[in-house]
PDB file of N, CA and C in Angstrom:
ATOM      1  N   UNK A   1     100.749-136.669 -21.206  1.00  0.00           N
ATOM      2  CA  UNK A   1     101.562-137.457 -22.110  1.00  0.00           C
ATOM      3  C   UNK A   1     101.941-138.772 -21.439  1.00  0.00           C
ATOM      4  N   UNK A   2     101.711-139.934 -22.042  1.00  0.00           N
ATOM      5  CA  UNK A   2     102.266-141.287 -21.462  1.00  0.00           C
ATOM      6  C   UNK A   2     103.459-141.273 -21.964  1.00  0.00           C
ATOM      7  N   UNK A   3     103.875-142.117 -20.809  1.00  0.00           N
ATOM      8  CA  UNK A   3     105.613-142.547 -21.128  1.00  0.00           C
ATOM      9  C   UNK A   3     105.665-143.632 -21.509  1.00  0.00           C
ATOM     10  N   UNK A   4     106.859-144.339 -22.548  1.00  0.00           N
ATOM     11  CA  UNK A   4     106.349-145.654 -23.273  1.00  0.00           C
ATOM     12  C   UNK A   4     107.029-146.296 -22.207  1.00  0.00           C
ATOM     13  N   UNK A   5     106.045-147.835 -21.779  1.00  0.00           N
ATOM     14  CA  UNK A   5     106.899-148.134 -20.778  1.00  0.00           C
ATOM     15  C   UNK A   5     107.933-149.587 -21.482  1.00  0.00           C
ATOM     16  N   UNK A   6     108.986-149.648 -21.020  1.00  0.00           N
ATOM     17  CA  UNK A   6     110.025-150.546 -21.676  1.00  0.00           C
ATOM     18  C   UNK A   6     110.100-151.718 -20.566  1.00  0.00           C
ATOM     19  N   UNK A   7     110.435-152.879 -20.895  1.00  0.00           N
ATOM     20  CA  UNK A   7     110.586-153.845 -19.673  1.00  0.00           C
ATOM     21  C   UNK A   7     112.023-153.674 -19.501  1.00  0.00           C
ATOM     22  N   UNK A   8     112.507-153.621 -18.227  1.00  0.00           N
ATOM     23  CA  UNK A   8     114.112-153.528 -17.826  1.00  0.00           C
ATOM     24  C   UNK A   8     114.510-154.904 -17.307  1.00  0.00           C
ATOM     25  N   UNK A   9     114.733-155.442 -17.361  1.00  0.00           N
ATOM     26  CA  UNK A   9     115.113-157.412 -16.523  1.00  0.00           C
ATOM     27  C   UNK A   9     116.257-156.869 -15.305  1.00  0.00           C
ATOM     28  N   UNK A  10     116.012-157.485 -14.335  1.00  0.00           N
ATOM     29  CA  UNK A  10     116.784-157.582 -13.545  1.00  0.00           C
ATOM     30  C   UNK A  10     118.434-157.897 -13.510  1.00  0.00           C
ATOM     31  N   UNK A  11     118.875-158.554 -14.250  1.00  0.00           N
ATOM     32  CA  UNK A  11     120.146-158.762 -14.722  1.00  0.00           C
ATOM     33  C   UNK A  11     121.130-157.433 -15.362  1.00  0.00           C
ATOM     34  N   UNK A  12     119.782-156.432 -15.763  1.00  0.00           N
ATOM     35  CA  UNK A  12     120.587-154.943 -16.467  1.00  0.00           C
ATOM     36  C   UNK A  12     120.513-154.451 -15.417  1.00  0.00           C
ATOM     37  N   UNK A  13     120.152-154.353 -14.153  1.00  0.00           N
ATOM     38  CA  UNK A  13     120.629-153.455 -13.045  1.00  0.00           C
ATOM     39  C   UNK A  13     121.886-153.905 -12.129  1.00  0.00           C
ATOM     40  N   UNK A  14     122.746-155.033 -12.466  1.00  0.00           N
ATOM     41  CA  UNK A  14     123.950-155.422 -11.608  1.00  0.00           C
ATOM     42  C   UNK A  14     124.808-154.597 -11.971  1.00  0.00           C
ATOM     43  N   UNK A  15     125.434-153.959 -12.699  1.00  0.00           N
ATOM     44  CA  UNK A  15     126.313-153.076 -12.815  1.00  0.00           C
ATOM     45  C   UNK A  15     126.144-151.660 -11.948  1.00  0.00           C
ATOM     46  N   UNK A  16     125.131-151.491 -12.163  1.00  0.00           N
ATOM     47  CA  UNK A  16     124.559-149.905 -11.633  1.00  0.00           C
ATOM     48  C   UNK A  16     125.504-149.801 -10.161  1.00  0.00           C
ATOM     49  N   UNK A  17     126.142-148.931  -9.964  1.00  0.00           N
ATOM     50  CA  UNK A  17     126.572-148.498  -8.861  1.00  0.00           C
ATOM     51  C   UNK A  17     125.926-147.081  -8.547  1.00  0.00           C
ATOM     52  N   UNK A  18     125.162-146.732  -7.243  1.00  0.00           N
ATOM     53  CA  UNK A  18     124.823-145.663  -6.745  1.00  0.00           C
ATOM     54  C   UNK A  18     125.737-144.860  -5.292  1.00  0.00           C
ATOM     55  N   UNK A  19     125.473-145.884  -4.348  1.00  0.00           N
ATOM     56  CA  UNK A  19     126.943-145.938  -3.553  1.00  0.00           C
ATOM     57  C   UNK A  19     127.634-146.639  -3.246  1.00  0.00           C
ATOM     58  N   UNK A  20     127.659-148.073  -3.636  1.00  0.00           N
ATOM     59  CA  UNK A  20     128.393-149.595  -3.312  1.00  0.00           C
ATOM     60  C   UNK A  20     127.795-150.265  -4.490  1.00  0.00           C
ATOM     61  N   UNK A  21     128.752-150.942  -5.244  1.00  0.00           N
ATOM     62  CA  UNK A  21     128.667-151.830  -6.282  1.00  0.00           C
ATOM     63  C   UNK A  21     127.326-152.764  -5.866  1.00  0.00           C
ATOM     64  N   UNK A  22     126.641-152.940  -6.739  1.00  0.00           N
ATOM     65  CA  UNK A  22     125.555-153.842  -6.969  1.00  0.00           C
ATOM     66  C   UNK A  22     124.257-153.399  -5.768  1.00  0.00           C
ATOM     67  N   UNK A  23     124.437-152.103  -5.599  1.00  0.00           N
ATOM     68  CA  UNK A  23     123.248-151.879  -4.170  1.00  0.00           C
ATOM     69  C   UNK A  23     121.756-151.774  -4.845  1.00  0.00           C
ATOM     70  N   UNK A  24     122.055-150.937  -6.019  1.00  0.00           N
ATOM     71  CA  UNK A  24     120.562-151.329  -7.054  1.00  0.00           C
ATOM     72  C   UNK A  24     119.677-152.232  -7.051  1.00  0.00           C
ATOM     73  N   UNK A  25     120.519-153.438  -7.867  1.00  0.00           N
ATOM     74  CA  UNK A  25     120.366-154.695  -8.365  1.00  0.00           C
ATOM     75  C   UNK A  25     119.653-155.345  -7.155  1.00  0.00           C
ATOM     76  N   UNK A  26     120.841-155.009  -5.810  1.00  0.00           N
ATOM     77  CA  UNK A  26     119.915-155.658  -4.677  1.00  0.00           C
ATOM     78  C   UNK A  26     118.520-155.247  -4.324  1.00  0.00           C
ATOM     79  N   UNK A  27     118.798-154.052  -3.756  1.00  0.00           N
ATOM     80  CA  UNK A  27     117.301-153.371  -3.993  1.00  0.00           C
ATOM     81  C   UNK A  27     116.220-153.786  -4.753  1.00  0.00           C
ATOM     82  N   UNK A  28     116.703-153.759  -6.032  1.00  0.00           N
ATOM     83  CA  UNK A  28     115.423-154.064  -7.215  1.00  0.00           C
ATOM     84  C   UNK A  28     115.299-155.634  -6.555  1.00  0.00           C
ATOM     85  N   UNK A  29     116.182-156.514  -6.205  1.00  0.00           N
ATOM     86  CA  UNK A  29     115.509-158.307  -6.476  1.00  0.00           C
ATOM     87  C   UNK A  29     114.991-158.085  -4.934  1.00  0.00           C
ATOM     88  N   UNK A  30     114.961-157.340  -3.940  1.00  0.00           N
ATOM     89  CA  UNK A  30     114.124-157.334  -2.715  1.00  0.00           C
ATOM     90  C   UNK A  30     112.597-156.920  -3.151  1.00  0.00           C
ATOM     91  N   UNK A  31     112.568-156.084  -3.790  1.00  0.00           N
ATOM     92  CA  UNK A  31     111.274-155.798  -4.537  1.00  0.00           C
ATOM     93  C   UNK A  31     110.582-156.444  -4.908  1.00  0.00           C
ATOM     94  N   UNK A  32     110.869-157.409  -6.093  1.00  0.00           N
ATOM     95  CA  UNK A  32     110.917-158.191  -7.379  1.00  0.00           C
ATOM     96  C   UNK A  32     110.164-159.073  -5.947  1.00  0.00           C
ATOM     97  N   UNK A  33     110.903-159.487  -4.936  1.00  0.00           N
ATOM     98  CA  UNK A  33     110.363-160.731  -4.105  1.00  0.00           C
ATOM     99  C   UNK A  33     109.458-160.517  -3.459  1.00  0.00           C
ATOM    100  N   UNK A  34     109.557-159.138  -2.749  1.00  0.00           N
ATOM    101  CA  UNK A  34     108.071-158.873  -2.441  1.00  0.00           C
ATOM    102  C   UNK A  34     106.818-158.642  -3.043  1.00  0.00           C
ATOM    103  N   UNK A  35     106.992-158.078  -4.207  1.00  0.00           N
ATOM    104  CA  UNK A  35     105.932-157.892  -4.990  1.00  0.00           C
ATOM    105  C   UNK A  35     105.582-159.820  -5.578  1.00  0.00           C
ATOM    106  N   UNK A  36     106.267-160.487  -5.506  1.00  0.00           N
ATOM    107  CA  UNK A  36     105.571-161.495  -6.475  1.00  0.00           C
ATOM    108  C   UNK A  36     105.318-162.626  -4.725  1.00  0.00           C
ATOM    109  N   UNK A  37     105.696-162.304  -3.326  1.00  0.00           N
ATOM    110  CA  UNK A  37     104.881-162.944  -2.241  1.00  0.00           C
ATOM    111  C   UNK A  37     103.896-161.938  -2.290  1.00  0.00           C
ATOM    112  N   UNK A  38     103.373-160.673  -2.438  1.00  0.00           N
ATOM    113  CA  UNK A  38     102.104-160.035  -2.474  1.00  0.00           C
ATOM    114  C   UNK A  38     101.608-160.341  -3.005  1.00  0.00           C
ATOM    115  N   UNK A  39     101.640-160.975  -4.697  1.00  0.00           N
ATOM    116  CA  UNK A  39     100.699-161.513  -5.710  1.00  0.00           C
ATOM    117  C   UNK A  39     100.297-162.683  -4.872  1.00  0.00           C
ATOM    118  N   UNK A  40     101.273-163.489  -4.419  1.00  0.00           N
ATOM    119  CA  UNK A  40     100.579-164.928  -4.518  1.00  0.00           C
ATOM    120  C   UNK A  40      99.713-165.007  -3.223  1.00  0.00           C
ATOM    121  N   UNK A  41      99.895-164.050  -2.177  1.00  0.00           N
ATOM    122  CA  UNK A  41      99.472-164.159  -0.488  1.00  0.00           C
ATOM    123  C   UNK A  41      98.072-163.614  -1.648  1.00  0.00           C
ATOM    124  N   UNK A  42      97.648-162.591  -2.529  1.00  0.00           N
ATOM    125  CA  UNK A  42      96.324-162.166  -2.947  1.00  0.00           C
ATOM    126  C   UNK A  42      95.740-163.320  -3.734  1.00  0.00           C
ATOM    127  N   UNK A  43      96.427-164.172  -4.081  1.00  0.00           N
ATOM    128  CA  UNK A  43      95.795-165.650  -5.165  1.00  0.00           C
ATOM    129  C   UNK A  43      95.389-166.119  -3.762  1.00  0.00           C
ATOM    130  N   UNK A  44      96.135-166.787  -2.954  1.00  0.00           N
ATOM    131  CA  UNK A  44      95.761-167.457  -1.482  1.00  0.00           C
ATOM    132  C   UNK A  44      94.156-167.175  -1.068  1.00  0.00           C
ATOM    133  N   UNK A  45      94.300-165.546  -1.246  1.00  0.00           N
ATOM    134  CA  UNK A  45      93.212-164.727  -0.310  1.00  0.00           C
ATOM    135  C   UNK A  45      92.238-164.776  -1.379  1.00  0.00           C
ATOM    136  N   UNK A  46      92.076-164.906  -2.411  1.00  0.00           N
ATOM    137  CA  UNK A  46      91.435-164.590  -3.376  1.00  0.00           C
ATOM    138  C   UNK A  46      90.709-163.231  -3.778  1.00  0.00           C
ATOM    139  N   UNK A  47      91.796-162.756  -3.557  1.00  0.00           N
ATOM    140  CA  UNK A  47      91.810-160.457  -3.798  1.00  0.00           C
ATOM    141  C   UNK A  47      91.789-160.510  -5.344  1.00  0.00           C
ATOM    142  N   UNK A  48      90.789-159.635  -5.419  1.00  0.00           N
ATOM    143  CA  UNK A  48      90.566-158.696  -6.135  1.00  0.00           C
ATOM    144  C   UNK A  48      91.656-157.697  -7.194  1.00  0.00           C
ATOM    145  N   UNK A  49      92.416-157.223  -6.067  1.00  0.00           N
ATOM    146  CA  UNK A  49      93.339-155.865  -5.759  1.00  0.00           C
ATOM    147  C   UNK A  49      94.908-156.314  -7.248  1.00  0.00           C
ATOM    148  N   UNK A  50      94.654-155.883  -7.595  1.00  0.00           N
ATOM    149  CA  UNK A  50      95.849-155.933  -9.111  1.00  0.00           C
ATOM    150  C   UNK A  50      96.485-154.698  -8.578  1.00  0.00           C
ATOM    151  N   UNK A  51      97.814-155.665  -8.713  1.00  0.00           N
ATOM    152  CA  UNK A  51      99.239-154.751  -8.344  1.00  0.00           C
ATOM    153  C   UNK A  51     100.093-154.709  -9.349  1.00  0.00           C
ATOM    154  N   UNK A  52     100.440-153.655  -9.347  1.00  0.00           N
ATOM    155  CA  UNK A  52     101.260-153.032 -10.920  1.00  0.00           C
ATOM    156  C   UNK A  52     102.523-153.371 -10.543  1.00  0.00           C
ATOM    157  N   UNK A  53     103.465-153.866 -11.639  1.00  0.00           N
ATOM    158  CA  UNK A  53     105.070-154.120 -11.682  1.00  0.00           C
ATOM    159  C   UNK A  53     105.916-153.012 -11.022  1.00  0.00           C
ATOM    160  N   UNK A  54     106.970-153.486 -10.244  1.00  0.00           N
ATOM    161  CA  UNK A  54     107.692-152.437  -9.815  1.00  0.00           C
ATOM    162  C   UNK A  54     108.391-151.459 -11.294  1.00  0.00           C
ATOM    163  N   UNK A  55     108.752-149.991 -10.943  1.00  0.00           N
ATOM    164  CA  UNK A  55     109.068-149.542 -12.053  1.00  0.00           C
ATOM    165  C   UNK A  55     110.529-148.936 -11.767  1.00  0.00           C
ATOM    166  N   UNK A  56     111.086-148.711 -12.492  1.00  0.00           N
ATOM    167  CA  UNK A  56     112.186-148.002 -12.494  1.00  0.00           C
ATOM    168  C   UNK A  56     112.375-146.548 -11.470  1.00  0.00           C
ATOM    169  N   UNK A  57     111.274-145.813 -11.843  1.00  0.00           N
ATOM    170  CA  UNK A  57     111.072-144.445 -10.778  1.00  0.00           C
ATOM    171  C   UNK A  57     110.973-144.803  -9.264  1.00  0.00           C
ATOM    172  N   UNK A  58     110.100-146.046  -9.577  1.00  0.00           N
ATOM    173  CA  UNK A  58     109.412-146.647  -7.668  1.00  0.00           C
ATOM    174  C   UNK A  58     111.202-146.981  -7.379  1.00  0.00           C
ATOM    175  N   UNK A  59     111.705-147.698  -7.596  1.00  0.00           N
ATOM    176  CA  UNK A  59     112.851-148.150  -7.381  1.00  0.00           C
ATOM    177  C   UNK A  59     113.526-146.814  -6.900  1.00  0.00           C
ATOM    178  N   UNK A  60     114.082-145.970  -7.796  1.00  0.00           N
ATOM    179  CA  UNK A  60     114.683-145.033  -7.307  1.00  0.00           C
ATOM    180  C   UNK A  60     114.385-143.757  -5.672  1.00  0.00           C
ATOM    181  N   UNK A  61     112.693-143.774  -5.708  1.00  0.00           N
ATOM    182  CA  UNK A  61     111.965-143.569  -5.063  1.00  0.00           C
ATOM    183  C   UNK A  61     112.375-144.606  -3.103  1.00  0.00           C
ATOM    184  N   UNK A  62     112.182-145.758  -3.614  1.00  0.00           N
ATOM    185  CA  UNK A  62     112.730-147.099  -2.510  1.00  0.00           C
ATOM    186  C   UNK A  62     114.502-146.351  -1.931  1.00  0.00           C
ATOM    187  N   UNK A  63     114.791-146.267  -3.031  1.00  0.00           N
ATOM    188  CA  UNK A  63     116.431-146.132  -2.717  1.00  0.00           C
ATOM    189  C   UNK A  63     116.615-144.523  -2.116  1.00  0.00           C
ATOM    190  N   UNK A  64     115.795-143.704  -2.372  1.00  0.00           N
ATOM    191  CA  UNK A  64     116.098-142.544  -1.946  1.00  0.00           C
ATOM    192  C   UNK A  64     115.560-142.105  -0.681  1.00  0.00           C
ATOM    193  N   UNK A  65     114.439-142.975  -0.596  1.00  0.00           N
ATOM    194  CA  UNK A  65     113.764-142.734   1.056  1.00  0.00           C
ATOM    195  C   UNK A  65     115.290-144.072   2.178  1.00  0.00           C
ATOM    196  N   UNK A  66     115.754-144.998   1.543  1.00  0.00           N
ATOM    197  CA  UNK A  66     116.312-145.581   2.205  1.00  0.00           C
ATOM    198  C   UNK A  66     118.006-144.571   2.604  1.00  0.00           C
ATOM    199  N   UNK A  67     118.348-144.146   1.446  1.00  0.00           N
ATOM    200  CA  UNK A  67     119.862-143.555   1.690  1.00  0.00           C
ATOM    201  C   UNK A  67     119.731-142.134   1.350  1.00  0.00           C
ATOM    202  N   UNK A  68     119.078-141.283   1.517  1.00  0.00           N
ATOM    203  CA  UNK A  68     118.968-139.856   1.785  1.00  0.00           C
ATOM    204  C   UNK A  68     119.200-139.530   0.185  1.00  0.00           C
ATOM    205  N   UNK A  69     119.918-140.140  -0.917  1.00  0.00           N
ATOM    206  CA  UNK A  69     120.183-139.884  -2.547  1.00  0.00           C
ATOM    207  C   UNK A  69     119.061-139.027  -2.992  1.00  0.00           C
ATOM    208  N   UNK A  70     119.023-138.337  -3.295  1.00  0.00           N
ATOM    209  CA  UNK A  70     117.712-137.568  -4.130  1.00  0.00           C
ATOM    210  C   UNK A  70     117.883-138.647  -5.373  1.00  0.00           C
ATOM    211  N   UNK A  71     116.425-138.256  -5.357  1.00  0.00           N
ATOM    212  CA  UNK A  71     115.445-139.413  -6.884  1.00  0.00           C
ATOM    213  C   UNK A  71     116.266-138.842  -8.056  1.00  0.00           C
ATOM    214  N   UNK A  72     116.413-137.962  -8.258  1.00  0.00           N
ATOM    215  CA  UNK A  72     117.118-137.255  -9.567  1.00  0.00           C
ATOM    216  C   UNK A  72     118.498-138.568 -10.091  1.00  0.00           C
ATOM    217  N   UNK A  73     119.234-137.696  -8.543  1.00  0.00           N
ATOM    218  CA  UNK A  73     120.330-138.551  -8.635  1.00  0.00           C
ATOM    219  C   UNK A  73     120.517-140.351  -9.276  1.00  0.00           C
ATOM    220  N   UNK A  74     119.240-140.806  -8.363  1.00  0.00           N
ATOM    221  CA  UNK A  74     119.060-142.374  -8.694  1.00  0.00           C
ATOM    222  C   UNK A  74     118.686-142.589 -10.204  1.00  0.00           C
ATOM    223  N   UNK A  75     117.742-141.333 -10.700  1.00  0.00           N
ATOM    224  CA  UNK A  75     117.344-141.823 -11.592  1.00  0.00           C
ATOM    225  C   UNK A  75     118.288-141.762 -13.036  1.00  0.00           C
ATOM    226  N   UNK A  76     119.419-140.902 -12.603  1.00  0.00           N
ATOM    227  CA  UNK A  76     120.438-140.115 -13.654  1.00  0.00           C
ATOM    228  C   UNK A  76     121.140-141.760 -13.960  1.00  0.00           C
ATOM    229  N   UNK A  77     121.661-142.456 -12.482  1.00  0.00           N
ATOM    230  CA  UNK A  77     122.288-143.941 -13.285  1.00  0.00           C
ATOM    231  C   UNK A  77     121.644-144.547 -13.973  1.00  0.00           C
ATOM    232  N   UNK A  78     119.942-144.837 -13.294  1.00  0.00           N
ATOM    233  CA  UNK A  78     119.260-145.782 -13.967  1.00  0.00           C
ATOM    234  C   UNK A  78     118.853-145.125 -15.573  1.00  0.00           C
ATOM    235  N   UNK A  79     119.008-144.227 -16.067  1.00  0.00           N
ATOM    236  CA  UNK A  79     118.954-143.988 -17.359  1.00  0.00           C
ATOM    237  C   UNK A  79     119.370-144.421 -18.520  1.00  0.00           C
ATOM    238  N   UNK A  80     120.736-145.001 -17.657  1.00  0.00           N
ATOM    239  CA  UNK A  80     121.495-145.464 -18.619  1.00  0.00           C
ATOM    240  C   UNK A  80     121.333-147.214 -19.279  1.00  0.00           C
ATOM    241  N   UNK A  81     120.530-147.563 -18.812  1.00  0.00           N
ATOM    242  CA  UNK A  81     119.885-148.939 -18.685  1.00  0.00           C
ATOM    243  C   UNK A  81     118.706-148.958 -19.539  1.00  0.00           C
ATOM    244  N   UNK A  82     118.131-147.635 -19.896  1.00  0.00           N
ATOM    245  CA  UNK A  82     116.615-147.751 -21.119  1.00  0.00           C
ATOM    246  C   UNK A  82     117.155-147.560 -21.934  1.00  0.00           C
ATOM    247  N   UNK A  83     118.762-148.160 -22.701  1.00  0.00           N
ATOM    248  CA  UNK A  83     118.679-148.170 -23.612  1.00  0.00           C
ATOM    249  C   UNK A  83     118.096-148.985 -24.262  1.00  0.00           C
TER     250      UNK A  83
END
């Protein structure tokens, strides 16, 4: 079964508190920056290699290998954001 995927903007994750106000939001725009210097270092290089948008799960995934949170947990706030 596919999941429909929804675009989330960066601006709907500043509220999210997991364990310190705005640690999400940060998280997600560290992402957001690396993924779009990976695009452009592959335009530079002239790669091939297509890299998929960060997602909501990867995020929670990022945050749970960083602060021990189980994914569940991360993903229970970020739920509240597909509306």
């Amino acid at each position: 079964m596919r999941v429909k995927r929804t675009t989330v903007y960066l601006c709907q994750l500043k509220d999210i508190t997991v364990l310190f106000p705005g640690d999400i939001h940060r998280l997600a725009e560290f992402i957001l920056d690396c993924s779009e210097a990976d695009r452009i270092n592959d335009i530079t290089h002239q790669s091939n290699i297509r890299h998929s948008k960060p997602t909501l799960h990867g995020l929670a995934k990022h945050f749970a290998e960083l602060t021990q949170v189980h994914v569940p947990n991360v993903m229970k706030k970020l739920e509240v954001r597909k509306r």
